[in-house]
N, C-alpha and C. Protein backbone atom coordinates (compact mmCIF):
# COMPACT_ATOMS: atom_id res chain seq x y z
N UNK A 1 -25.56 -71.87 -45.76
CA UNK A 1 -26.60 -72.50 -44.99
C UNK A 1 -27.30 -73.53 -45.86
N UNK A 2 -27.91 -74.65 -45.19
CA UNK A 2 -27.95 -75.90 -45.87
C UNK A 2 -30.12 -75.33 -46.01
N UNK A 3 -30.22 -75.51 -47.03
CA UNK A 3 -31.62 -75.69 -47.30
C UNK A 3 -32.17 -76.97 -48.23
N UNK A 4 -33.11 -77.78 -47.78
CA UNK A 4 -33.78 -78.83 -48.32
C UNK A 4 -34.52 -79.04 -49.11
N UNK A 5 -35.18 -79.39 -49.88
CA UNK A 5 -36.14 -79.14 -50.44
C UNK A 5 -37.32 -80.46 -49.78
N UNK A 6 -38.18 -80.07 -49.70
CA UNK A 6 -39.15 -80.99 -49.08
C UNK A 6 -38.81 -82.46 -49.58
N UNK A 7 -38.50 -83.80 -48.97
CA UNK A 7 -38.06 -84.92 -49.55
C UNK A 7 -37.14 -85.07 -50.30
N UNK A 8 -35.60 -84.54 -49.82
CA UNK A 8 -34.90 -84.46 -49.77
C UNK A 8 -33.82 -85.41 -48.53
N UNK A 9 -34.22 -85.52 -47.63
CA UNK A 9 -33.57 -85.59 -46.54
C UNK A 9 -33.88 -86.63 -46.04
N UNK A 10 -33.00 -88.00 -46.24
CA UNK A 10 -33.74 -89.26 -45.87
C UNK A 10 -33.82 -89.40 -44.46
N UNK A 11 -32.99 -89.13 -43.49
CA UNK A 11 -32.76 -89.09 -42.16
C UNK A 11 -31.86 -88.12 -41.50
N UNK A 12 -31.68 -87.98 -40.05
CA UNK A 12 -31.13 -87.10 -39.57
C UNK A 12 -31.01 -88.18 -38.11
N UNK A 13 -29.39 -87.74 -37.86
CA UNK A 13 -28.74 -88.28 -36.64
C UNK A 13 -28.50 -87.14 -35.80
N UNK A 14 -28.66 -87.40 -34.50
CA UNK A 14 -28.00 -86.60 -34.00
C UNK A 14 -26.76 -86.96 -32.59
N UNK A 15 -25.74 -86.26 -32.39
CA UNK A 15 -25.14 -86.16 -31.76
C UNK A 15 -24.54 -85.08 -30.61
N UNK A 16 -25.06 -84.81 -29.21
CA UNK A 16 -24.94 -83.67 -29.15
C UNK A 16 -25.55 -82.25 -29.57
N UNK A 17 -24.14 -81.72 -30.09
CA UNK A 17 -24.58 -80.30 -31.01
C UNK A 17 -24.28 -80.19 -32.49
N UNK A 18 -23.94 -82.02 -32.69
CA UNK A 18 -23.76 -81.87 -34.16
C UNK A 18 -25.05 -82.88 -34.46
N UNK A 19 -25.58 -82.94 -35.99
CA UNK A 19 -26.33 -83.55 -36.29
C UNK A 19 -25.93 -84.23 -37.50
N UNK A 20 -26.33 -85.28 -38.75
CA UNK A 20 -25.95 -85.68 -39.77
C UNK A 20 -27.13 -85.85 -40.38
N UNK A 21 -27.36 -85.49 -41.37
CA UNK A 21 -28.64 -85.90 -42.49
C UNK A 21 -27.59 -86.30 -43.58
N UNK A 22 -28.85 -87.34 -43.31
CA UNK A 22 -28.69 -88.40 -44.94
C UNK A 22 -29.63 -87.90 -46.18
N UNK A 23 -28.47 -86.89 -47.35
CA UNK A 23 -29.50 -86.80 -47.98
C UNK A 23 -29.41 -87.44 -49.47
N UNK A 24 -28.73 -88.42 -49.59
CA UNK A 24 -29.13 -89.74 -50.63
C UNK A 24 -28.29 -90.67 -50.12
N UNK A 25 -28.30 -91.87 -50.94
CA UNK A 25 -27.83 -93.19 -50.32
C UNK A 25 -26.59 -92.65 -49.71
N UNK A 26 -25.61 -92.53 -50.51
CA UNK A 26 -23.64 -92.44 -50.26
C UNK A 26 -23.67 -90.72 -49.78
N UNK A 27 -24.69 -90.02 -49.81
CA UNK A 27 -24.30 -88.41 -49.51
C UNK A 27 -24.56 -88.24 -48.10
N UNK A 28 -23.86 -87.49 -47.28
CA UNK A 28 -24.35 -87.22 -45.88
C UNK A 28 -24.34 -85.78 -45.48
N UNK A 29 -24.87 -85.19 -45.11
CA UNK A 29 -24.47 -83.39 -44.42
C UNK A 29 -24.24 -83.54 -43.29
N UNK A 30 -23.18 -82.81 -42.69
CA UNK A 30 -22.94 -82.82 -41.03
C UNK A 30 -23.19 -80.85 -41.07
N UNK A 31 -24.12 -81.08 -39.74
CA UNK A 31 -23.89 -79.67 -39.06
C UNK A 31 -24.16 -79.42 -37.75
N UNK A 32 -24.51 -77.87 -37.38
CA UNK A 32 -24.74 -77.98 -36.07
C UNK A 32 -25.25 -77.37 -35.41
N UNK A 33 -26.11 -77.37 -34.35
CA UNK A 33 -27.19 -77.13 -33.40
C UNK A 33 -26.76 -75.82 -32.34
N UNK A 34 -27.56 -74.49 -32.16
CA UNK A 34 -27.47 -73.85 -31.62
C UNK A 34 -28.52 -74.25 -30.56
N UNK A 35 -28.08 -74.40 -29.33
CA UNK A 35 -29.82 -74.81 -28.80
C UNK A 35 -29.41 -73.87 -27.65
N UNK A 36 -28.92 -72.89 -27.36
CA UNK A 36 -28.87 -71.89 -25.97
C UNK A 36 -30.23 -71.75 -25.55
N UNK A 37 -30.38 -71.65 -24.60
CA UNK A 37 -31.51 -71.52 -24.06
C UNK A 37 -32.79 -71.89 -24.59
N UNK A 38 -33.08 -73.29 -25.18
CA UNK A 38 -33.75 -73.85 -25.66
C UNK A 38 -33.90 -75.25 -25.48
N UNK A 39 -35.27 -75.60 -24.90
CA UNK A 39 -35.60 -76.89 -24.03
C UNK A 39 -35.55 -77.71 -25.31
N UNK A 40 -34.78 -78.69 -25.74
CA UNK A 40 -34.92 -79.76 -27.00
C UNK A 40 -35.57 -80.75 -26.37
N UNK A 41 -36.94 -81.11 -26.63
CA UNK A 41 -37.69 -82.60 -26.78
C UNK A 41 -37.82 -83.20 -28.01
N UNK A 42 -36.32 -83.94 -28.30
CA UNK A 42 -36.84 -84.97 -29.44
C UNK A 42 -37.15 -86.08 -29.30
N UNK A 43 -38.47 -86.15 -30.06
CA UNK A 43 -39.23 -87.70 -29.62
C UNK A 43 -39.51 -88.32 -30.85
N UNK A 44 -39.38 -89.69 -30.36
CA UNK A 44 -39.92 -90.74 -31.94
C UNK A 44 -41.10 -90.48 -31.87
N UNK A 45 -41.44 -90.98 -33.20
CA UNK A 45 -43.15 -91.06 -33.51
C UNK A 45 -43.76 -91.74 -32.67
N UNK A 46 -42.90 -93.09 -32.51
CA UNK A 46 -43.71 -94.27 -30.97
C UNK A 46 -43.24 -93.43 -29.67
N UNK A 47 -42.40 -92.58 -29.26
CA UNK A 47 -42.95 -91.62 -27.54
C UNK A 47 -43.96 -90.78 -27.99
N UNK A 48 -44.13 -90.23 -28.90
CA UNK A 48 -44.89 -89.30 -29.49
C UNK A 48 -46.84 -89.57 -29.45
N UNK A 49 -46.95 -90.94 -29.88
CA UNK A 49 -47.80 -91.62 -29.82
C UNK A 49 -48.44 -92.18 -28.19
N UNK A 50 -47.19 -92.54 -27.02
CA UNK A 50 -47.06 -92.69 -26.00
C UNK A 50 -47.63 -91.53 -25.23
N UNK A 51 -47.06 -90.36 -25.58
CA UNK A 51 -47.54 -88.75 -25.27
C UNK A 51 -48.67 -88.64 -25.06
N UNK A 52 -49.14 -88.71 -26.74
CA UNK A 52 -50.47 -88.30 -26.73
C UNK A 52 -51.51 -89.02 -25.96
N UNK A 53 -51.71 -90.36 -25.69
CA UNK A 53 -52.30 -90.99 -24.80
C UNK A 53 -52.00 -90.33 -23.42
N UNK A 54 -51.12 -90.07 -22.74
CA UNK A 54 -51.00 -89.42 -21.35
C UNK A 54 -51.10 -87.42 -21.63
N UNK A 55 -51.05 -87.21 -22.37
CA UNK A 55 -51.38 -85.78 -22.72
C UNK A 55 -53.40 -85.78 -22.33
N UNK A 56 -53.83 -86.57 -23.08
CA UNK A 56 -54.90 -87.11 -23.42
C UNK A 56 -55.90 -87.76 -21.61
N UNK A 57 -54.90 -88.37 -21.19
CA UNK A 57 -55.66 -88.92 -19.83
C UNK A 57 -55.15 -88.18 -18.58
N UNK A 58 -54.27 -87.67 -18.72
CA UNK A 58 -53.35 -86.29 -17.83
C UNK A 58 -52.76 -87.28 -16.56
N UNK A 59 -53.26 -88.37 -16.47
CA UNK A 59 -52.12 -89.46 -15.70
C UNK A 59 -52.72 -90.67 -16.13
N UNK A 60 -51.67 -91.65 -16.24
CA UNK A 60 -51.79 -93.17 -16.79
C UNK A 60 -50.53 -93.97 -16.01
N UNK A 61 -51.30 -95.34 -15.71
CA UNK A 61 -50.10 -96.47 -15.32
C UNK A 61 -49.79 -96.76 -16.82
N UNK A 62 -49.12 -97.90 -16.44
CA UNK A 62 -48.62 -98.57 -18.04
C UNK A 62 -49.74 -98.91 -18.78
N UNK A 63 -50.65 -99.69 -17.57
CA UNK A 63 -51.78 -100.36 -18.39
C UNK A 63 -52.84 -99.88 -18.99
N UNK A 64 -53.04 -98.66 -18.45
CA UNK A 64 -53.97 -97.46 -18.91
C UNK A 64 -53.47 -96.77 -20.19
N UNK A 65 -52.24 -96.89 -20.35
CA UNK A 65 -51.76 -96.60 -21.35
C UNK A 65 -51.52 -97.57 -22.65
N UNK A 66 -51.60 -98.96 -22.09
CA UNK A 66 -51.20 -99.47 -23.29
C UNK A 66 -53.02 -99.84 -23.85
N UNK A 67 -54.02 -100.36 -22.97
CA UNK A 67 -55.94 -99.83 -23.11
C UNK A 67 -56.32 -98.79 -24.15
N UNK A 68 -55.56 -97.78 -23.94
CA UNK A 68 -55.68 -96.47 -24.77
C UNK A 68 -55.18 -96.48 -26.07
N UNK A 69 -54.27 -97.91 -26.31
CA UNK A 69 -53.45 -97.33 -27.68
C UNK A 69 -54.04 -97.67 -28.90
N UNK A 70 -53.81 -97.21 -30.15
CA UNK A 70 -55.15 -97.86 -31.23
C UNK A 70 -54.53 -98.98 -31.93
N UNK A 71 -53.28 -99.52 -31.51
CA UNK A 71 -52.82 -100.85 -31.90
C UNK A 71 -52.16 -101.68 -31.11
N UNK A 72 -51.64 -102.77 -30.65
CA UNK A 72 -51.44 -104.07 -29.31
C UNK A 72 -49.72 -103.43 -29.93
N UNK A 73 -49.14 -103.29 -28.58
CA UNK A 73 -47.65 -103.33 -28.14
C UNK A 73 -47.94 -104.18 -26.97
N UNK A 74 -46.78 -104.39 -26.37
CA UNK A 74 -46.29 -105.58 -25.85
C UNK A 74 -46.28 -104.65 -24.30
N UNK A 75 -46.77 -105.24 -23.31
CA UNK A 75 -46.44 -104.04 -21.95
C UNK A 75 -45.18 -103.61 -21.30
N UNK A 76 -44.06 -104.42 -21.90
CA UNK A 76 -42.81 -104.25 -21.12
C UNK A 76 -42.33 -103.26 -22.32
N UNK A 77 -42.30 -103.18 -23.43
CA UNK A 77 -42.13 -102.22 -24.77
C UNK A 77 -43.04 -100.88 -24.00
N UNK A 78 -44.22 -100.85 -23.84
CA UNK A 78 -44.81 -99.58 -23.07
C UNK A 78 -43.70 -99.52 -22.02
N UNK A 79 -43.66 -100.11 -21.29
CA UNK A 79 -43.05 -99.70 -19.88
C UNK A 79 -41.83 -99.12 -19.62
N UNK A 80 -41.23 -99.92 -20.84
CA UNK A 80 -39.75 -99.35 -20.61
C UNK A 80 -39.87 -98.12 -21.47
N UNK A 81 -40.54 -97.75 -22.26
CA UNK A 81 -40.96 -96.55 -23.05
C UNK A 81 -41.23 -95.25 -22.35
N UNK A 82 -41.83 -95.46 -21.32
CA UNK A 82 -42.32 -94.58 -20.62
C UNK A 82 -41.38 -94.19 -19.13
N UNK A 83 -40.51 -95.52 -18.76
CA UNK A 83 -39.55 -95.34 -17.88
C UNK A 83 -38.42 -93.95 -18.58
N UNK A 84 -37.99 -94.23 -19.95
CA UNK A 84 -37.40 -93.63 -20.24
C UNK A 84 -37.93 -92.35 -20.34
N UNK A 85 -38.55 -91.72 -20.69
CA UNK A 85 -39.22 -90.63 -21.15
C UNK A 85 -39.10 -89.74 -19.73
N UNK A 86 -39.49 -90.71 -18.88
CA UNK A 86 -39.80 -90.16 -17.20
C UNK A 86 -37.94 -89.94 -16.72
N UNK A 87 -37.23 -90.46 -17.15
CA UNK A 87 -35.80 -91.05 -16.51
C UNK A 87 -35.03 -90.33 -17.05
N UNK A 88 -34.95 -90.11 -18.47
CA UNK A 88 -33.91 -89.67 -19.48
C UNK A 88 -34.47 -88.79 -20.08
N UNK A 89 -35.67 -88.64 -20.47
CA UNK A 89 -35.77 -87.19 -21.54
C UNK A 89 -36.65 -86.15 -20.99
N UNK A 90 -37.40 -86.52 -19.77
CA UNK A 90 -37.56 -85.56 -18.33
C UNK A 90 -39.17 -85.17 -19.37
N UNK A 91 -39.77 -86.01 -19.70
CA UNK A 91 -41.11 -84.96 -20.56
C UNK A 91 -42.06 -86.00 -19.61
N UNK A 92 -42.16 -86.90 -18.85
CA UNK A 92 -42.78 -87.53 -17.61
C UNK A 92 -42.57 -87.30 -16.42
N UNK A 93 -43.58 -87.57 -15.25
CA UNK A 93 -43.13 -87.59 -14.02
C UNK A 93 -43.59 -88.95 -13.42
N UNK A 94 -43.12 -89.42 -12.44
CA UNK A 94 -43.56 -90.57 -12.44
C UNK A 94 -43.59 -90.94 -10.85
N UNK A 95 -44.40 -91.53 -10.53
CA UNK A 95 -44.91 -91.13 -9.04
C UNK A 95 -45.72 -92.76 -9.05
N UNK A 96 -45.14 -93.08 -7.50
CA UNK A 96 -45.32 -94.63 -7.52
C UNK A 96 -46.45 -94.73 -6.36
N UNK A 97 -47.67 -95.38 -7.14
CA UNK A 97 -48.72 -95.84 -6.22
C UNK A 97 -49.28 -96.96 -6.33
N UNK A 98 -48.95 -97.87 -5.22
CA UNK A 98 -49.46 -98.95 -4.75
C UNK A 98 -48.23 -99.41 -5.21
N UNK A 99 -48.65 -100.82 -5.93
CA UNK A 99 -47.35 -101.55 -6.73
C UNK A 99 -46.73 -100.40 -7.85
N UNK A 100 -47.85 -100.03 -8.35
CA UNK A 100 -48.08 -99.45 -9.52
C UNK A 100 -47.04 -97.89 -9.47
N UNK A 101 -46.30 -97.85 -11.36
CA UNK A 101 -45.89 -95.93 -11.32
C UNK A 101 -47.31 -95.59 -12.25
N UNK A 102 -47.51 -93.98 -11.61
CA UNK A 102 -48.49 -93.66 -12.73
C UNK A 102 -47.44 -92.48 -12.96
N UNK A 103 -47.41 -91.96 -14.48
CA UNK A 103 -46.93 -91.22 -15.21
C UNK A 103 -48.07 -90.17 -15.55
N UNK A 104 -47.15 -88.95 -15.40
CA UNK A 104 -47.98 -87.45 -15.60
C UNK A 104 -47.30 -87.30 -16.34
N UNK A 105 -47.59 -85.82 -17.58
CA UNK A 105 -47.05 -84.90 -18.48
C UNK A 105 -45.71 -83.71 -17.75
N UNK A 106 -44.79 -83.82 -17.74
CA UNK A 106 -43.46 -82.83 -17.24
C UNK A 106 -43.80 -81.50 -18.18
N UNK A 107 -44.55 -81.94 -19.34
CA UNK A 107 -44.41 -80.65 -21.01
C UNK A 107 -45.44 -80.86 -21.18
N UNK A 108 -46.14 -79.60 -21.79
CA UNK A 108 -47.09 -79.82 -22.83
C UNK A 108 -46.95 -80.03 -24.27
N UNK A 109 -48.09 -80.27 -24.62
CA UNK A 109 -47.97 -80.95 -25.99
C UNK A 109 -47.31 -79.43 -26.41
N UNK A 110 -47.83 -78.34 -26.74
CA UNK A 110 -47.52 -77.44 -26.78
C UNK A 110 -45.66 -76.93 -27.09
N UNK A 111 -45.33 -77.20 -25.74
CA UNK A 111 -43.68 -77.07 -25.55
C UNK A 111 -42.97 -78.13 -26.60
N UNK A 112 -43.26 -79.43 -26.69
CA UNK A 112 -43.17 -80.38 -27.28
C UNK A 112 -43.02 -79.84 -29.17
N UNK A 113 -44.10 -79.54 -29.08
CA UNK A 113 -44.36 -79.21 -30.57
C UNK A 113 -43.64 -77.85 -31.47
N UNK A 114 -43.70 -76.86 -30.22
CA UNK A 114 -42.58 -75.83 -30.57
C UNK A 114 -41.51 -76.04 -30.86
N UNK A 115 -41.04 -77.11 -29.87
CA UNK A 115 -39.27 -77.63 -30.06
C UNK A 115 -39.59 -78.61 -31.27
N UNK A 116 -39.76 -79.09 -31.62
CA UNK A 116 -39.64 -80.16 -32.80
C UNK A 116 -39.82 -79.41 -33.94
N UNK A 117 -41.01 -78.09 -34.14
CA UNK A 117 -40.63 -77.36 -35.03
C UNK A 117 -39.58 -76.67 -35.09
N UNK A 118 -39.25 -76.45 -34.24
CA UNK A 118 -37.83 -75.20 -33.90
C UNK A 118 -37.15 -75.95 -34.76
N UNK A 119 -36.83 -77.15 -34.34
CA UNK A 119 -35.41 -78.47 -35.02
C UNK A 119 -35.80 -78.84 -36.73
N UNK A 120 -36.73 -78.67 -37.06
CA UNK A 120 -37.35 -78.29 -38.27
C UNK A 120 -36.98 -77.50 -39.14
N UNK A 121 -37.22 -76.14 -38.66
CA UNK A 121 -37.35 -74.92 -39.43
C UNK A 121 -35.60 -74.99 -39.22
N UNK A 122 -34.68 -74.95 -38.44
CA UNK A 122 -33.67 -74.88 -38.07
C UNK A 122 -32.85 -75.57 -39.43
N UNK A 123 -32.98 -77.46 -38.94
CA UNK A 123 -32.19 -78.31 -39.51
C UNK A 123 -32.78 -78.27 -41.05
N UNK A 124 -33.82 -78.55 -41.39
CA UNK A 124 -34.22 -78.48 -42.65
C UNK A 124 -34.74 -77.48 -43.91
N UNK A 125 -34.88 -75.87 -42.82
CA UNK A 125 -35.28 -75.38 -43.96
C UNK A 125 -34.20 -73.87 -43.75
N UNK A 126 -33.12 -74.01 -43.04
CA UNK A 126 -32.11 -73.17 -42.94
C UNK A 126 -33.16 -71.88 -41.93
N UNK A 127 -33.44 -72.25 -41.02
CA UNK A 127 -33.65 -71.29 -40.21
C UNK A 127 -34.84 -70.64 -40.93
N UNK A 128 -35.60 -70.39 -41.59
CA UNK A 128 -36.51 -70.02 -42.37
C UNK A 128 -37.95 -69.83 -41.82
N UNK A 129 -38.31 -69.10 -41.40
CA UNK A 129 -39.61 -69.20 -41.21
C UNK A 129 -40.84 -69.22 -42.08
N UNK A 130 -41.01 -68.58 -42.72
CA UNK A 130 -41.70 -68.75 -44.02
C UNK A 130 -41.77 -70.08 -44.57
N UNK A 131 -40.59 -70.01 -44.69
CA UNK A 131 -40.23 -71.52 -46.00
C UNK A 131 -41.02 -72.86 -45.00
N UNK A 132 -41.21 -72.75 -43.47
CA UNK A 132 -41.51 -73.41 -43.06
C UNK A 132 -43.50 -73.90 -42.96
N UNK A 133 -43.55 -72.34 -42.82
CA UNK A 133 -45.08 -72.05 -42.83
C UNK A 133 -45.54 -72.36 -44.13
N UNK A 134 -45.29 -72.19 -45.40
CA UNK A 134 -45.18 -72.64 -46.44
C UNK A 134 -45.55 -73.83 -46.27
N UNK A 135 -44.54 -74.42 -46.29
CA UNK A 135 -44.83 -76.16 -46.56
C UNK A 135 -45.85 -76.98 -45.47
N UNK A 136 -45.95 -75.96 -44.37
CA UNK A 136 -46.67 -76.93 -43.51
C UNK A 136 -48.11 -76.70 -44.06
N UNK A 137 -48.47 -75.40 -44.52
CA UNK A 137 -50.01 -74.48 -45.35
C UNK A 137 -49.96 -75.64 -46.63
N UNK A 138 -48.69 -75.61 -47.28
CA UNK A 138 -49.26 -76.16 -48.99
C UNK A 138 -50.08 -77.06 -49.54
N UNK A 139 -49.98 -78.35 -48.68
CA UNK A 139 -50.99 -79.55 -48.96
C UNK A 139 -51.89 -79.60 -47.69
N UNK A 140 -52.56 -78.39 -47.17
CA UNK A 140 -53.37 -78.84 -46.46
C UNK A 140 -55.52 -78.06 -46.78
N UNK A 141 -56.16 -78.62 -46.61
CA UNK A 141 -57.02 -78.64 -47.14
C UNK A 141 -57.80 -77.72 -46.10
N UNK A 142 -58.01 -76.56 -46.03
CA UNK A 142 -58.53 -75.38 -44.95
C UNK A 142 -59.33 -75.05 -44.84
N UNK A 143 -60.10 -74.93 -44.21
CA UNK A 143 -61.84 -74.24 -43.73
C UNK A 143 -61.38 -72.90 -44.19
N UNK A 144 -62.87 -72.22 -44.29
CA UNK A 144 -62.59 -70.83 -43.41
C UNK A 144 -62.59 -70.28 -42.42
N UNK A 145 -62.44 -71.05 -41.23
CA UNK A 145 -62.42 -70.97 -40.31
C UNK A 145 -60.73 -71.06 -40.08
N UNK A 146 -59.87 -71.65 -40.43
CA UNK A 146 -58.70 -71.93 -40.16
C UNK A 146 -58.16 -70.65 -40.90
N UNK A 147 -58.10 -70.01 -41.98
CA UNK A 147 -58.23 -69.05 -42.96
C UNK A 147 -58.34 -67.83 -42.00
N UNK A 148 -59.86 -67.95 -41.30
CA UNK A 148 -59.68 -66.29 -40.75
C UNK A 148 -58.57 -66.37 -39.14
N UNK A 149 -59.21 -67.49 -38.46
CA UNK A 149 -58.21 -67.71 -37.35
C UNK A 149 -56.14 -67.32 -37.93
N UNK A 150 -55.76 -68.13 -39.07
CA UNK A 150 -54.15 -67.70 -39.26
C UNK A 150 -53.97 -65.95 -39.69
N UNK A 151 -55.15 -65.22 -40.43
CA UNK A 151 -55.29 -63.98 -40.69
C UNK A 151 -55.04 -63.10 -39.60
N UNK A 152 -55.86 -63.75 -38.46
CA UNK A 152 -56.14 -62.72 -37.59
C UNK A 152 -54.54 -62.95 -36.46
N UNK A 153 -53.81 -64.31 -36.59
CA UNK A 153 -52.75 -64.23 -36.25
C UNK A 153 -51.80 -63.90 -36.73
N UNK A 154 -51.23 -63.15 -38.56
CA UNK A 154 -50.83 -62.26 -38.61
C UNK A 154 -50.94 -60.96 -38.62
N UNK A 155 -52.50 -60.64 -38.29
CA UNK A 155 -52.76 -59.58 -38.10
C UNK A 155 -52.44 -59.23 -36.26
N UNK A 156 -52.09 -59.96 -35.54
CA UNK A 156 -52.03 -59.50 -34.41
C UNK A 156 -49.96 -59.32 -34.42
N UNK A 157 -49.33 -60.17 -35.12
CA UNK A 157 -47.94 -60.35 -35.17
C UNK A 157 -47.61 -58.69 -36.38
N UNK A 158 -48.31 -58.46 -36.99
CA UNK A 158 -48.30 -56.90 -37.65
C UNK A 158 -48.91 -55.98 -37.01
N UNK A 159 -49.26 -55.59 -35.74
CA UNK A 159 -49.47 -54.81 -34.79
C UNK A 159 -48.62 -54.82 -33.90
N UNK A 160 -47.77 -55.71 -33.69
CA UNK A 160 -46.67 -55.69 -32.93
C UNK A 160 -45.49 -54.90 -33.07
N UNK A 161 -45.32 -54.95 -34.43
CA UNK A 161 -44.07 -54.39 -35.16
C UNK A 161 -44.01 -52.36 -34.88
């Protein structure tokens, strides 16, 4: 099983149920994706960004969406952005009023975020859970409030057992 070490892994392709990471210039890894019964939403950072604005307003036209963004894209770059999302990767719905489509959320951020970790912990840290929680905990700077809240969520996942 392929494990990474954090910045390691310049990119990752995917195909299907196979995937390819690039992990130096001339080196490549090929492997492959169990996804049975598992909804995959992979999104770029720009649908991702797109998301969160309609996560955020719980329906948006294009133009409401591109108003909302914290830097100028171009409206046909929104539009066709969001056609797709609604068309091809099913995480929109899109419902036509007046001239106008306004676009709703199909997922929550939630569902969204599970699957992208899933493809995470999966592709990069060999299925690992720990190794994952790890790195996402290591450089982050924590209240105690965040501290007792993750406590009390392994304390409820050790009552389970």
């Amino acid at each position: 099983m392929f494990r990474a070490r954090r910045g390691n892994v310049l990119g990752i392709r995917f195909a299907g149920k196979v995937g390819i990471a690039k992990i130096s210039t001339q080196k490549y890894l090929r492997f492959s994706i169990d996804r049975t019964n598992v909804k995959d939403y992979r999104l770029t950072h720009y649908e991702l960004e797109l998301m969160g604005v309609i996560w955020e307003l719980e329906e948006a036209s294009v133009q409401d969406v591109c108003d909302a963004l914290p830097r100028e894209l171009a409206y046909t770059t929104v539009m066709t952005t969001l056609s797709l999302l609604a068309k091809k990767k099913k995480v929109l719905k899109r419902i036509k009023r007046g001239r106008a489509y306004i676009y709703q959320p199909a997922v929550t951020r939630e569902e969204v975020s599970q699957s992208m970790l899933g493809q995470l912990k999966q592709v990069l840290l060999g299925d690992s859970l720990p190794t994952l929680m790890v790195n996402l905990l290591e450089n982050e700077n924590m209240s105690e409030d965040d501290i007792t809240t993750l406590k009390s969520a392994i304390n409820k996942l050790e009552s389970k057992e």
